[in-house]
Protein backbone atom coordinates (compact mmCIF):
# COMPACT_ATOMS: atom_id res chain seq x y z
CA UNK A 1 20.15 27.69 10.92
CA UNK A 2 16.89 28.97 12.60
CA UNK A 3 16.38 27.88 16.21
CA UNK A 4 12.85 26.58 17.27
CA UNK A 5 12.27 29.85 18.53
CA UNK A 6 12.91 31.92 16.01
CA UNK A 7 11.61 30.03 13.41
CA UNK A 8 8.19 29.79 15.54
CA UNK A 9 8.96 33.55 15.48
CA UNK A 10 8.95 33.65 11.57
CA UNK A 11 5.38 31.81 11.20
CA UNK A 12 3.77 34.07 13.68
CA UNK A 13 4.83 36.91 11.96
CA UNK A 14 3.56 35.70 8.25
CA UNK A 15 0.52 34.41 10.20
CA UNK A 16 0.26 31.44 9.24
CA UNK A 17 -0.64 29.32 12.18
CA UNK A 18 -3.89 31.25 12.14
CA UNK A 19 -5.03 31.28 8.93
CA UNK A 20 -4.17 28.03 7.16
CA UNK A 21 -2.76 24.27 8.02
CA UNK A 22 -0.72 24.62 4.64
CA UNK A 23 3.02 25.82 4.60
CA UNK A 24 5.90 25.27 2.21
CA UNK A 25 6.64 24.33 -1.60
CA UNK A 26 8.81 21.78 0.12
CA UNK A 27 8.12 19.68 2.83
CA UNK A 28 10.08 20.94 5.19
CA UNK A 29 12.51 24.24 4.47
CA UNK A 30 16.16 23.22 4.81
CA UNK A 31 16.71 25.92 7.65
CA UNK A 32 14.46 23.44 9.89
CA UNK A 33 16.13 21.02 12.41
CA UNK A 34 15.39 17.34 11.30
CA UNK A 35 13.96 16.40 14.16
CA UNK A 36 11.55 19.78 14.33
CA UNK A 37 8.24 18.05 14.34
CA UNK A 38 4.81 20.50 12.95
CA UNK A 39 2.17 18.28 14.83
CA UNK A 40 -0.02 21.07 16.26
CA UNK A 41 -0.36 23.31 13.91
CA UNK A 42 1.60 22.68 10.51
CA UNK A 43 -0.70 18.83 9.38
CA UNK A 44 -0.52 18.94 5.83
CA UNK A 45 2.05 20.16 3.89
CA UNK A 46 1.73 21.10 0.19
CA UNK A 47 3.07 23.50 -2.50
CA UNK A 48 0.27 26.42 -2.27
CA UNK A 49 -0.46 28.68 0.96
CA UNK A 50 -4.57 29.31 1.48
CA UNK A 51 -5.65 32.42 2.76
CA UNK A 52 -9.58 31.61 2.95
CA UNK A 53 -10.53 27.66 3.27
CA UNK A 54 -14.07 27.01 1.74
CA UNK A 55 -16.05 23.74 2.64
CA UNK A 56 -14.65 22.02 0.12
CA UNK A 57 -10.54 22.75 1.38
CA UNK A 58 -12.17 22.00 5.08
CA UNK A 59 -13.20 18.34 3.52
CA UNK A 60 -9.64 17.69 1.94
CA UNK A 61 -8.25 18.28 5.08
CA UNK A 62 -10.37 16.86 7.42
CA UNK A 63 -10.10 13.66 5.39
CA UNK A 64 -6.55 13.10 4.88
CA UNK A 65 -4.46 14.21 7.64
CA UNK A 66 -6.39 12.99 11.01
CA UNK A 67 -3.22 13.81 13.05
CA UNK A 68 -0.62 12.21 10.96
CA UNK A 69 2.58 13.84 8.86
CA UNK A 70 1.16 14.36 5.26
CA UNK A 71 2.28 15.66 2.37
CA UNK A 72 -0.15 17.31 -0.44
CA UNK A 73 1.27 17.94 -3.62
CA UNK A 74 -1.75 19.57 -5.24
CA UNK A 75 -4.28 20.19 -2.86
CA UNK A 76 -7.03 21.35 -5.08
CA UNK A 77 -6.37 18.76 -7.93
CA UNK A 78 -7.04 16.42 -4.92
CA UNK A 79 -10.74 17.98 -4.02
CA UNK A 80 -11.39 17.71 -7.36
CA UNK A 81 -11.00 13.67 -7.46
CA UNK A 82 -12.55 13.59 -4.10
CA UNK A 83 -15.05 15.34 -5.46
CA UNK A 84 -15.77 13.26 -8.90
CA UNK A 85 -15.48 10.03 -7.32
CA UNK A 86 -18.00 10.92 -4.61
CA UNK A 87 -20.45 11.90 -7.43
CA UNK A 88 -20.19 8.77 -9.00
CA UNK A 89 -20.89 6.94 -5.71
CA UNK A 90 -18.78 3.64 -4.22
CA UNK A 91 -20.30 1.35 -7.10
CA UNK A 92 -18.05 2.79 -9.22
CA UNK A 93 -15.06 2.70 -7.01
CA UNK A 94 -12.24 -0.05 -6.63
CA UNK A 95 -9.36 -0.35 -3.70
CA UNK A 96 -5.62 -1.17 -5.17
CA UNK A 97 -3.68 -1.88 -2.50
CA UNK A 98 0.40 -3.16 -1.76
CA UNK A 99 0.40 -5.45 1.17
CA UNK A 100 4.18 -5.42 2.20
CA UNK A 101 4.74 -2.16 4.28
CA UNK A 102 1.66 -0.56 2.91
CA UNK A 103 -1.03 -2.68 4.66
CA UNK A 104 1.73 -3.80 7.36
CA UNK A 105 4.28 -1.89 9.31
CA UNK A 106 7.45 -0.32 8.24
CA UNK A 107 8.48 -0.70 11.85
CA UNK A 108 8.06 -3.33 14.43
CA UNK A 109 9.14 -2.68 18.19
CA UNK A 110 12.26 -0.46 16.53
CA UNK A 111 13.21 -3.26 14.05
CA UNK A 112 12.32 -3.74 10.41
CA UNK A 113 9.01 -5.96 9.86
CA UNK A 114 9.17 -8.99 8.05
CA UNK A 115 7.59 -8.97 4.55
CA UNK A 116 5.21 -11.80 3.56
CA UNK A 117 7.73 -13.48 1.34
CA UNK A 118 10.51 -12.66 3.70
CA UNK A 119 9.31 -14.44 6.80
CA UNK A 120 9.49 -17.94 5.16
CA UNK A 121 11.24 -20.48 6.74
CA UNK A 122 10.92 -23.66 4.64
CA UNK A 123 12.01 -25.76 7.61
CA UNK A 124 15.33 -26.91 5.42
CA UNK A 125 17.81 -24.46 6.34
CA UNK A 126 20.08 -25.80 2.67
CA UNK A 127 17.35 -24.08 0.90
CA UNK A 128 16.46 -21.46 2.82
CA UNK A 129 20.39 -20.74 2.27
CA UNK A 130 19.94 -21.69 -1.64
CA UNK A 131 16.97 -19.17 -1.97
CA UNK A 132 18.97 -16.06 -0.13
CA UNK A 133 21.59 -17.05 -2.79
CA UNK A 134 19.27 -16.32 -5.37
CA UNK A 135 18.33 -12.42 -3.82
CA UNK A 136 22.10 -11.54 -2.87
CA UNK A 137 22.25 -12.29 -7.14
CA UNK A 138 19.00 -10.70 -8.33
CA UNK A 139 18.10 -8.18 -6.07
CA UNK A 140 20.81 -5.50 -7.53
CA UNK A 141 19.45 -6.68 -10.82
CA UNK A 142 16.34 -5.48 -9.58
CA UNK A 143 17.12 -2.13 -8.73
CA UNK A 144 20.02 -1.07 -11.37
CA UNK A 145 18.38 1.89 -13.30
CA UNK A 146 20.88 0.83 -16.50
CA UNK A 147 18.92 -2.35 -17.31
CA UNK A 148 16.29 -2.08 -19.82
CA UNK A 149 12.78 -2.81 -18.65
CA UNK A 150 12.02 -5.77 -21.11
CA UNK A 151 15.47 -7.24 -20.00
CA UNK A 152 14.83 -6.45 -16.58
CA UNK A 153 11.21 -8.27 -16.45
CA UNK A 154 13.02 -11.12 -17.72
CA UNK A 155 15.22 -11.54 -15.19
CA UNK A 156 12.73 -11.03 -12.57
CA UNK A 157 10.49 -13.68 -14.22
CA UNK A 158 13.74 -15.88 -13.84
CA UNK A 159 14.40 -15.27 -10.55
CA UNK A 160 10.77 -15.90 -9.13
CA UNK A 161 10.51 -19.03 -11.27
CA UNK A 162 14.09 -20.43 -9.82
CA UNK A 163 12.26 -19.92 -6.15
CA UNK A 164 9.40 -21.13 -6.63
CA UNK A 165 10.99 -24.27 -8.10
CA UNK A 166 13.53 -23.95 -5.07
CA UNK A 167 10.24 -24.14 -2.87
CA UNK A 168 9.45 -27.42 -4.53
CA UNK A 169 12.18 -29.07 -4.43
CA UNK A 170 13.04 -28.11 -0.78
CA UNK A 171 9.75 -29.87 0.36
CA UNK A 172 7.91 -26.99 1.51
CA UNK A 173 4.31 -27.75 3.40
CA UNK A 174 1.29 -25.61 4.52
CA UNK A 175 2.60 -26.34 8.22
CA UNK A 176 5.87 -24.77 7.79
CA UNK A 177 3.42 -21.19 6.22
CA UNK A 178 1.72 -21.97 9.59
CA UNK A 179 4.46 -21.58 11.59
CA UNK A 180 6.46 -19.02 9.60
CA UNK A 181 3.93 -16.69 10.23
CA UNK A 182 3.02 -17.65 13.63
CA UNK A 183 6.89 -17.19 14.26
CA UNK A 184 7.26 -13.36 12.15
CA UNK A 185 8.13 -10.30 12.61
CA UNK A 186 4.92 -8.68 10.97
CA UNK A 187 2.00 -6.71 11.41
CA UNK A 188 -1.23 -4.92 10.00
CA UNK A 189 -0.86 -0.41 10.54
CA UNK A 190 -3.57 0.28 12.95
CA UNK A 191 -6.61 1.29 11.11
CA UNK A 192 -6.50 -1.41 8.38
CA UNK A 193 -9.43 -4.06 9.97
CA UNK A 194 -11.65 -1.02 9.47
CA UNK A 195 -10.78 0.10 6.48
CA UNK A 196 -11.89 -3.45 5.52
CA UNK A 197 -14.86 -3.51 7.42
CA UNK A 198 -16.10 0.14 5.89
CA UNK A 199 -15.16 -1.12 2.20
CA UNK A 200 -16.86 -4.44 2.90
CA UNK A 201 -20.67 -2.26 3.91
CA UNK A 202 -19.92 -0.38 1.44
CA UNK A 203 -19.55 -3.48 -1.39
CA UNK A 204 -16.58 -1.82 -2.62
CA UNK A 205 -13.98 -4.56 -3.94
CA UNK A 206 -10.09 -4.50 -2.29
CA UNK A 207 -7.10 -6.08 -4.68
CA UNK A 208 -4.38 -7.18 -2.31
CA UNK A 209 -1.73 -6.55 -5.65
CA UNK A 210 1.70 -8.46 -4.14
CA UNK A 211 4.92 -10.22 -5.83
CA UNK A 212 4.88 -12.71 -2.80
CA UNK A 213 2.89 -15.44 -2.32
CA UNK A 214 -0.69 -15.44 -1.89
CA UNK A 215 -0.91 -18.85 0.37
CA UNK A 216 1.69 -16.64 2.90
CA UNK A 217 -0.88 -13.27 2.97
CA UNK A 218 -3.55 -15.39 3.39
CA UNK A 219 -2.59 -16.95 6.29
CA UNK A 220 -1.22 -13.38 7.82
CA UNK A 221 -4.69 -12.25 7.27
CA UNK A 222 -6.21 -15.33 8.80
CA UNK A 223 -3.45 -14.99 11.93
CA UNK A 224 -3.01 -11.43 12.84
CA UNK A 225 -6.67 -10.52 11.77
CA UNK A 226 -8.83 -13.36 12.63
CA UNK A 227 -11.38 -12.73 10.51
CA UNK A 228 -12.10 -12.71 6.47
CA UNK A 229 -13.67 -10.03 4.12
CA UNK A 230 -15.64 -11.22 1.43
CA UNK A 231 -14.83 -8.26 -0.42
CA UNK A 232 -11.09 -8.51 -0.36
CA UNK A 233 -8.94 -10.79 -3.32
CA UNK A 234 -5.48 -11.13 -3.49
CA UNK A 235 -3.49 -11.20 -6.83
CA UNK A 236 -0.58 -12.92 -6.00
CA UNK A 237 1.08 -16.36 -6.69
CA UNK A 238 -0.33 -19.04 -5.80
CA UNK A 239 0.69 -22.30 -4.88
CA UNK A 240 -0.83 -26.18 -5.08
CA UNK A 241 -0.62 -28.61 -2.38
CA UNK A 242 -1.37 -31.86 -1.91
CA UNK A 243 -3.73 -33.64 0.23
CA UNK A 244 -0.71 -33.85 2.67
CA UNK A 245 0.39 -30.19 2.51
CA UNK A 246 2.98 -30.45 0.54
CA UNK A 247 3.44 -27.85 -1.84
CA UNK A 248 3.80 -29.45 -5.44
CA UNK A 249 3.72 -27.14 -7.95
CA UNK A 250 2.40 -22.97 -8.62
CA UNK A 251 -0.82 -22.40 -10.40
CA UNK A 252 -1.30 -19.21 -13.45
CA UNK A 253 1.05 -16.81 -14.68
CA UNK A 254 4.08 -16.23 -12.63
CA UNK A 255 3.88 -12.45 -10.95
CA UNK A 256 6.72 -10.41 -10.31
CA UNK A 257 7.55 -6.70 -9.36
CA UNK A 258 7.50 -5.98 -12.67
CA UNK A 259 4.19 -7.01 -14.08
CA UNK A 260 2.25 -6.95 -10.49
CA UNK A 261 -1.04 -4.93 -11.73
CA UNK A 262 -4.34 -5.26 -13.33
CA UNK A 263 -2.88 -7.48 -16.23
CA UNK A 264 -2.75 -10.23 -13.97
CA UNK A 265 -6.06 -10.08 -12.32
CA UNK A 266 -7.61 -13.11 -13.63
CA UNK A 267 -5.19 -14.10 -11.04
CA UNK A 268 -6.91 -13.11 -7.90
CA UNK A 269 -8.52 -15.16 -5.40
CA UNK A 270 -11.02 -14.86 -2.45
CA UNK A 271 -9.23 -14.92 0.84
CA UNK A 272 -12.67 -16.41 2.15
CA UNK A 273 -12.28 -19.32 0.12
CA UNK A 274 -10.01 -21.37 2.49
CA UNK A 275 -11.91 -19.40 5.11
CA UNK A 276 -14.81 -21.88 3.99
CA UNK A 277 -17.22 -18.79 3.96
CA UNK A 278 -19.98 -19.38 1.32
CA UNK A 279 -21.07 -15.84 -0.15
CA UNK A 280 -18.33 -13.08 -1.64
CA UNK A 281 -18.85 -10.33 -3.91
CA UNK A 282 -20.59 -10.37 -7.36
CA UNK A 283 -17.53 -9.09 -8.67
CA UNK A 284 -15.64 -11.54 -11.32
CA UNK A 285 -12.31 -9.30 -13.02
CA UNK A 286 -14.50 -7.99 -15.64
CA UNK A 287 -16.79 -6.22 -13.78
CA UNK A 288 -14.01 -4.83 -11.06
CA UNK A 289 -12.50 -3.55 -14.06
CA UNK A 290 -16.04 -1.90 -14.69
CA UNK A 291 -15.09 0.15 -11.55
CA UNK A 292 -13.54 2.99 -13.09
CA UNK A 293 -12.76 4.97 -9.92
CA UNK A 294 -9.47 3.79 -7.66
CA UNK A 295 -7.98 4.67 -4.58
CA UNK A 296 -4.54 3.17 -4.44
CA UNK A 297 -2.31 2.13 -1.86
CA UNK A 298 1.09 1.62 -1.99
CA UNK A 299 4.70 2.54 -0.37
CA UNK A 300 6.90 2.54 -3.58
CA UNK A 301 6.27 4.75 -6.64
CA UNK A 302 6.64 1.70 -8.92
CA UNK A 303 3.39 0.64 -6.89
CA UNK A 304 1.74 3.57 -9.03
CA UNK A 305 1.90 0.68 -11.77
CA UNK A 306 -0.65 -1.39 -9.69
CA UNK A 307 -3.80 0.19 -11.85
CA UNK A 308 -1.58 -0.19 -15.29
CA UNK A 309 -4.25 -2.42 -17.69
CA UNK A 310 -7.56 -0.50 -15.82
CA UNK A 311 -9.08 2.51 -17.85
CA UNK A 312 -9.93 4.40 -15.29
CA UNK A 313 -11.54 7.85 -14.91
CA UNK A 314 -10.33 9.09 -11.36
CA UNK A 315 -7.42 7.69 -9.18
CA UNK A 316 -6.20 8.84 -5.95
CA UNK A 317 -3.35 7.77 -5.40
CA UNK A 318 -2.05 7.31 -1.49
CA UNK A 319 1.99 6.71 -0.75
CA UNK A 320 3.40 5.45 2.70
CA UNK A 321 7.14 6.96 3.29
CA UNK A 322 8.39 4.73 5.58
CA UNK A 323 11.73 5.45 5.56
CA UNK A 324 14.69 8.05 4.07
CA UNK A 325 12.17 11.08 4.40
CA UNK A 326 14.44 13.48 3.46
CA UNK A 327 16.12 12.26 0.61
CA UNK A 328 12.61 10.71 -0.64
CA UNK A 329 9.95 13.83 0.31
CA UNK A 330 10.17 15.65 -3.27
CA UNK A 331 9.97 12.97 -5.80
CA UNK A 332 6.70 11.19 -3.77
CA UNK A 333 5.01 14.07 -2.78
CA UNK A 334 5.28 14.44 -6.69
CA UNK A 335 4.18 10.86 -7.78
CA UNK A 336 1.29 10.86 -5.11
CA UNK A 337 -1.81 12.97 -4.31
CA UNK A 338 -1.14 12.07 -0.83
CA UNK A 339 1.94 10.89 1.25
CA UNK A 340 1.77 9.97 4.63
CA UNK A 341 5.34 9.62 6.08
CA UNK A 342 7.11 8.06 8.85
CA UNK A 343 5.17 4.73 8.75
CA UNK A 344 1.67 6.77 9.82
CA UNK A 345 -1.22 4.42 10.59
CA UNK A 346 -4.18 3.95 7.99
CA UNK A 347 -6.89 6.27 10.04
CA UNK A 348 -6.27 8.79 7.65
CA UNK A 349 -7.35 6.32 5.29
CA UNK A 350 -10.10 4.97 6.01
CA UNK A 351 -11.33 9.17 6.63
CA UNK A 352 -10.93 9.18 2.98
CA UNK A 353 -12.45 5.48 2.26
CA UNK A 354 -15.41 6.71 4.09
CA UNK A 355 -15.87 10.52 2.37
CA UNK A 356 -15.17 8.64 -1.16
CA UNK A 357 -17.99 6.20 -0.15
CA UNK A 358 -20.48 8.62 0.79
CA UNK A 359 -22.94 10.55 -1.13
CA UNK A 360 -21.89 14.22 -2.75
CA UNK A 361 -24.85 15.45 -1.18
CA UNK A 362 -24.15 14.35 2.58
């Protein structure tokens, strides 16, 4: 195994460190300690070495990395969507994005973050028990690779339909979302308020896309941001309650992990609705799906299945690696244009919200 030295030894003598931020076909070589970090010089790392940078490499780079651990797969196929979607301009160009550890943290004060549909406390611990029942069952449904898909997105559709009656029946209120949230574990990467804020100037629509309950990511938007976005919808489930706040039955299609894309965006609702804010976007699902340009968001590959029902013309897609770097580096740095690992924040981001959004000619 190389020490730090002599591997330091090894770049200098390739020159690398002067020429180029790009390094290895793999993210990191296997000689390399695991906890050998390449902040200062080594940013992005991707599958072809440069050996001249044009102005169009220096704008990739500038854009994505911004001081975080990246992965590029295909640096140059990247430029190239930069580039398109740029030309077309940010009226062509929609935001897909995963809320649960995509827009939140992987990682909260060294413990796991809550997800929206995790932190939900009904205030009746016999169905709180009843509905964690229900995921020790399901959940290794959810994940065994020898299920068939249509089978599979049966059982999911089962499985969300037996908790949402469980929520029902258990006599869950708006209060009890109050104070679930209030009392969570769960919070927005830094960066994300301004990604919002840049999308909104630039009227370019955001699609919260989430398997959890819309009523629950509303309020964590309303809590831990404290302000609304008129161009942001969520497509979620949503619920019905009463004039009391009690929750008495789920409204639309139910959506699952399995069928949580742009099928189901007739769906989506305005987060500034219960906000009580009177103007939104123009956009209705028809036209968003006129916006044939996407960046997308999201921390799983199935997330890649977010757009699925959009004819697009140029996605980038963006991947958060929160977790099991090493065993997950090849096959994401493969799925995504760009992976930002170790639960980076979203400034990187919104660098790349803001080039998409500007003019090819600035």
């Amino acid at each position: 195994m190389f020490t730090t030295y002599s591997l330091m030894s090894y770049w200098l003598h390739k020159s690398f460190l002067s020429t180029c931020w790009t390094a290895f076909s793999n993210p990191l070589p296997r000689s390399v300690p695991l906890n050998f970090q390449f902040r200062r010089h080594c940013r992005v790392w991707h599958g072809s070495c440069c050996k001249k940078r044009n102005n169009q490499g220096e704008i990739m780079e500038h854009v994505v990395f911004d001081g975080a651990e990246v992965m590029v797969g295909d640096p140059e196929l990247l430029q190239s969507k930069i580039s398109s979607i740029r030309l077309d301009g940010p009226s062509k160009l929609q935001v897909i994005a995963d809320f649960d550890a995509t827009l939140t943290k992987y990682w909260i004060d060294g413990q796991r973050g809550h997800s929206s549909h995790g932190l939900l406390q009904q205030g009746n611990p016999e169905y709180d028990l009843k509905r964690q029942k229900l995921y020790d069952y399901y959940h290794p449904l959810e994940i065994d690779p020898t299920i068939p898909l249509d089978e599979k997105a049966k059982l999911m559709e089962e499985w969300w339909e037996k908790t949402h009656a469980l929520l029902i029946e258990g006599g869950l209120t708006y209060g009890a979302i109050e104070s679930s949230v209030a009392k969570s574990r769960i919070a927005f990467r830094e960066g994300v308020t301004e990604l919002f804020e840049l999308l909104e100037r630039s009227n370019v629509p955001v699609l919260i896309f989430s398997a959890g309950l819309a009523d629950i990511i509303e309020e964590v938007l309303r809590q831990k941001l404290h302000r609304s976005f008129k161009n942001v919808k969520i497509v979620s489930n949503r619920m019905v309650f009463d004039q009391n706040g009690n929750l008495v039955s789920f409204k639309g299609k139910t959506i699952h992990v399995l069928n949580k894309n742009e099928h189901a965006i007739d769906m989506a609702g305005p987060v500034h609705d219960r906000l009580g804010d009177a103007n939104g976007l123009a956009d209705d699902s028809s036209s968003v799906k006129m916006r044939t340009n996407v960046l997308l968001l999201g921390d799983h590959i199935g997330d890649l299945g977010m757009s699925d029902g959009l004819n697009y013309d140029t996605r980038i897609s963006v991947g958060f690696l929160n977790d099991n770097i090493q065993s997950s580096s090849d096959s994401y740095r493969n799925a995504f244009d760009v992976v930002y690992m170790n639960d980076a924040p979203m400034w990187g981001v919104v660098k790349l919200a803001s080039q998409l959004c500007s003019s090819a000619a600035d």
